[in-house]
Each structure stands twice: as structure tokens, then as C-alpha cells.
N, C-alpha and C. Protein backbone atom coordinates (compact mmCIF):
# COMPACT_ATOMS: atom_id res chain seq x y z
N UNK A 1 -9.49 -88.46 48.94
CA UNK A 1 -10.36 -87.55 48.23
C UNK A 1 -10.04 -86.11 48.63
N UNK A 2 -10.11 -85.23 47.81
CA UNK A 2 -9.60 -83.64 47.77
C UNK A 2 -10.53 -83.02 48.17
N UNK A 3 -11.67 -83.26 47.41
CA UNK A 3 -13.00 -82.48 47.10
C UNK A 3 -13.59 -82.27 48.69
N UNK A 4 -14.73 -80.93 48.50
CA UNK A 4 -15.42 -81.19 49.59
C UNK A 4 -16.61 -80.22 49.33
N UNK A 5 -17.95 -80.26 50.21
CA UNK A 5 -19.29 -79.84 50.09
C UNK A 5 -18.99 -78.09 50.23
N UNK A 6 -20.24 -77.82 49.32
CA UNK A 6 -19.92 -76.17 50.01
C UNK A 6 -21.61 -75.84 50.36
N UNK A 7 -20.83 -75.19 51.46
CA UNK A 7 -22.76 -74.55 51.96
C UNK A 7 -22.70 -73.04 51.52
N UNK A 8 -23.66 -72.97 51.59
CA UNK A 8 -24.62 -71.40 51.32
C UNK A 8 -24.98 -71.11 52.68
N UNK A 9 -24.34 -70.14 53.03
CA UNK A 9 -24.99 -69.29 54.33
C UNK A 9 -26.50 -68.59 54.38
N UNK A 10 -27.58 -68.75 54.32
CA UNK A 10 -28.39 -67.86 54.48
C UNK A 10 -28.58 -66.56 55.23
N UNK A 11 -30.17 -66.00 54.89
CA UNK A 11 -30.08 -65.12 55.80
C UNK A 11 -30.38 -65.47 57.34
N UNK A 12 -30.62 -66.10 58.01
CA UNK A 12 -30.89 -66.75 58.89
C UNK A 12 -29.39 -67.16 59.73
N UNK A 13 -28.69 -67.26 59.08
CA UNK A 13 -27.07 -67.75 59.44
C UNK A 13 -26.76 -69.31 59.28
N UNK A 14 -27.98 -70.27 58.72
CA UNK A 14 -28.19 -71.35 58.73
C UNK A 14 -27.51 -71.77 57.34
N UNK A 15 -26.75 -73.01 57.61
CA UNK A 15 -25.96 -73.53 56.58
C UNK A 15 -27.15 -74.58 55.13
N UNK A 16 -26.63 -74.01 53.89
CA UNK A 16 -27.63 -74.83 53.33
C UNK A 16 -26.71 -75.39 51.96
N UNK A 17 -26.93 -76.76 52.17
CA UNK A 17 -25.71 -77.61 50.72
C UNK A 17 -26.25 -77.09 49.49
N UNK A 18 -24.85 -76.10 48.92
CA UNK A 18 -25.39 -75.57 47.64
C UNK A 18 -24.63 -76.50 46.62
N UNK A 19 -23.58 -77.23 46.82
CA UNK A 19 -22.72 -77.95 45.58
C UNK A 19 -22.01 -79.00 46.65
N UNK A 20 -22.18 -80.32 45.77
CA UNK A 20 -21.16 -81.66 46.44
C UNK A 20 -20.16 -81.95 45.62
N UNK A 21 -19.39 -82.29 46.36
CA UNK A 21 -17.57 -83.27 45.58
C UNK A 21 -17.30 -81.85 44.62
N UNK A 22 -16.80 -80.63 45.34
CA UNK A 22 -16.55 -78.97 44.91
C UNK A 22 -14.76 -79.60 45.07
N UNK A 23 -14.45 -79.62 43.17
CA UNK A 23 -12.90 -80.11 43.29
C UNK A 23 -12.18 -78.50 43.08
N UNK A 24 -13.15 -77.55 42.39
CA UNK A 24 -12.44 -76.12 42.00
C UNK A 24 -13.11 -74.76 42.26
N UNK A 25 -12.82 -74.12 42.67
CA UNK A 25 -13.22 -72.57 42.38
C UNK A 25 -12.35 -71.37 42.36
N UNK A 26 -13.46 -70.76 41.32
CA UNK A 26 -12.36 -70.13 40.65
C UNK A 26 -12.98 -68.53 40.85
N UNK A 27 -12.35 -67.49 40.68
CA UNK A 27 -13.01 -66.56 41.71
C UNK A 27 -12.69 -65.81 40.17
N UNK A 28 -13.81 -64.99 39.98
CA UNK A 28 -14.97 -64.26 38.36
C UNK A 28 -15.27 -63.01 38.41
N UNK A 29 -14.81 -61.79 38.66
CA UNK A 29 -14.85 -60.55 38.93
C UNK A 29 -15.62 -60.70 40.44
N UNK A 30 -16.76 -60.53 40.60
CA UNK A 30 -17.23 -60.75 41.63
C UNK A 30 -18.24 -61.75 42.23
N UNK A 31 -17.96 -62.70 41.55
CA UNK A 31 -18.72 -64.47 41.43
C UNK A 31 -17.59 -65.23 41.80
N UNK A 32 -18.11 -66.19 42.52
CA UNK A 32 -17.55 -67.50 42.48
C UNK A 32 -17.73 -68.54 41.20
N UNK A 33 -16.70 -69.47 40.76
CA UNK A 33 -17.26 -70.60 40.06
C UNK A 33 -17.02 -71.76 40.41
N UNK A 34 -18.25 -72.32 40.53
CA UNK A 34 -17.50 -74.17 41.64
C UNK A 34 -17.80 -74.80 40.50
N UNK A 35 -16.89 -76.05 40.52
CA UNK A 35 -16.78 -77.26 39.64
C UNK A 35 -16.50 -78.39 40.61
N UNK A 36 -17.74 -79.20 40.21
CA UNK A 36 -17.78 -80.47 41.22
C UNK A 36 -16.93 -81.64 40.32
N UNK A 37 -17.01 -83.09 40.87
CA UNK A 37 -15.75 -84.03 39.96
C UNK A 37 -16.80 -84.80 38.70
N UNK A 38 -18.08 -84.22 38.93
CA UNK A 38 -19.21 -84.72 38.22
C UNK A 38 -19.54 -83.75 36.92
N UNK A 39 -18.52 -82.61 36.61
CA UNK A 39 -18.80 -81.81 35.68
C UNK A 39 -19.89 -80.89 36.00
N UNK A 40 -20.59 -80.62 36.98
CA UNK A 40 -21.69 -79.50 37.17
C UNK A 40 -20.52 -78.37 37.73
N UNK A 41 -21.01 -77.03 37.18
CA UNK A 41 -20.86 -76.29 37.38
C UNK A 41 -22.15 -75.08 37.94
N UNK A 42 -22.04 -74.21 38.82
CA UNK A 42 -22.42 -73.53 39.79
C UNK A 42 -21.60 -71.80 39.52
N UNK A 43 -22.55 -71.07 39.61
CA UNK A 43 -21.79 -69.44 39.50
C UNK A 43 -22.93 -68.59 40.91
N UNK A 44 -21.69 -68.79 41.77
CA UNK A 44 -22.78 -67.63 42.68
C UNK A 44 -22.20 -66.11 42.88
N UNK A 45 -22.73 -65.32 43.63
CA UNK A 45 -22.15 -63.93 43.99
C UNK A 45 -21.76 -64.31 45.44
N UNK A 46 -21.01 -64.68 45.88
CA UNK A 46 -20.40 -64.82 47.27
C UNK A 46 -19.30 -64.91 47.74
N UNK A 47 -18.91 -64.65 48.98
CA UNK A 47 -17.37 -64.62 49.23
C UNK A 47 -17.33 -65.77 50.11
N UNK A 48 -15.71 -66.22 50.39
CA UNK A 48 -15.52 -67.54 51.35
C UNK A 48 -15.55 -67.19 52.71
N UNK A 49 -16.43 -67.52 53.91
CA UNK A 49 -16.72 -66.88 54.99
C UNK A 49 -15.94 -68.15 55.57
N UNK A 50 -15.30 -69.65 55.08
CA UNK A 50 -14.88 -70.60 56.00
C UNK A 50 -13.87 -71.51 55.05
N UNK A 51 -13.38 -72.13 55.94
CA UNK A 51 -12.67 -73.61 54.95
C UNK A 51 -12.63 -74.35 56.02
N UNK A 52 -13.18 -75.66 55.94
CA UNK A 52 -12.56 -77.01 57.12
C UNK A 52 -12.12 -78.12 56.63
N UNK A 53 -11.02 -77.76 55.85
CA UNK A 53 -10.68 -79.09 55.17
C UNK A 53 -10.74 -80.50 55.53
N UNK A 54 -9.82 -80.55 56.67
CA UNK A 54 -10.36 -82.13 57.27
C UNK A 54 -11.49 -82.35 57.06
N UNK A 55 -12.34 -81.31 57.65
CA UNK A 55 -14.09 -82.27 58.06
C UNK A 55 -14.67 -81.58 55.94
N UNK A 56 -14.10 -81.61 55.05
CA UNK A 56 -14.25 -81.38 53.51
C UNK A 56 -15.49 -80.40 53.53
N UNK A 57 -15.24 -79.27 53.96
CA UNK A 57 -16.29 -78.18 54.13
C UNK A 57 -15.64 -77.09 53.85
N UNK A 58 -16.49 -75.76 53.20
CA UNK A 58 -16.42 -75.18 52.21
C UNK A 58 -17.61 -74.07 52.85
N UNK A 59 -17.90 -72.80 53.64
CA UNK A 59 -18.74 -72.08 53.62
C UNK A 59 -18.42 -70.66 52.97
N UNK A 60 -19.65 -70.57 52.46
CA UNK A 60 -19.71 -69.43 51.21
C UNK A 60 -21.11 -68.60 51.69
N UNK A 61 -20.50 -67.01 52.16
CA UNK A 61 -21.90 -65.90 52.16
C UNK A 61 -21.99 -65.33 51.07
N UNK A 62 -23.35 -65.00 50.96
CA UNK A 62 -24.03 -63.95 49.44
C UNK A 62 -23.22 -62.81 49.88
N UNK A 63 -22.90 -62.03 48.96
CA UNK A 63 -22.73 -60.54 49.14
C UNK A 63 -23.77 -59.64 47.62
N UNK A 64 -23.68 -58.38 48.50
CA UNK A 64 -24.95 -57.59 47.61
C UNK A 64 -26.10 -58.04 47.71
């Protein structure tokens, strides 16, 4: 499996599951767009603060 979870950083610094099985993203002037293998799609304003591929993790902070 390719895919992997992506969290939402809060303000707190605490990780929170915003999208599961995240096979794409695609980066939108200043949005993200995730596409899971389930066809949901997701548009946030955030940048990639992580990647842990092995462990299929994905952290994403708000900006603005």
C-alpha cells in the first residue's frame, strides 16, 4: 500500500486525522488538494510540516 493518513496540526501542536488512505496531493495556488483511494476529496490552506513514509504519515500546518 502507497497511501497514507494525514494529520492536521493544530493550534495546540496536537496532531488531529484530517484525511485516510491520502493516495495524492496536489498543491493549488496556496491550498493543498488530498485525494484519498475512496474518491473523497479534501482542500485545505496548509503547508507540509512532515512526511514518514514507512510509519504512512503525512503532517500538514494551517498557514494564514
Amino acid at each position: 500500500m502507497c497511501e497514507a493518513n494525514v494529520y492536521l496540526i493544530d493550534e495546540k501542536g496536537e496532531e488531529k486525522l484530517f484525511l485516510e488512505s491520502v493516495d495524492k496531493i496536489l498543491p493549488e495556488e496556496e491550498n493543498l488538494v488530498l485525494e484519498n483511494i475512496f474518491g473523497e476529496r479534501k482542500i485545505v490552506k496548509a503547508k507540509i510540516k512532515g512526511m514518514e513514509l514507512v510509519d504512512h504519515r503525512i503532517l500538514l500546518e494551517k498557514i494564514g
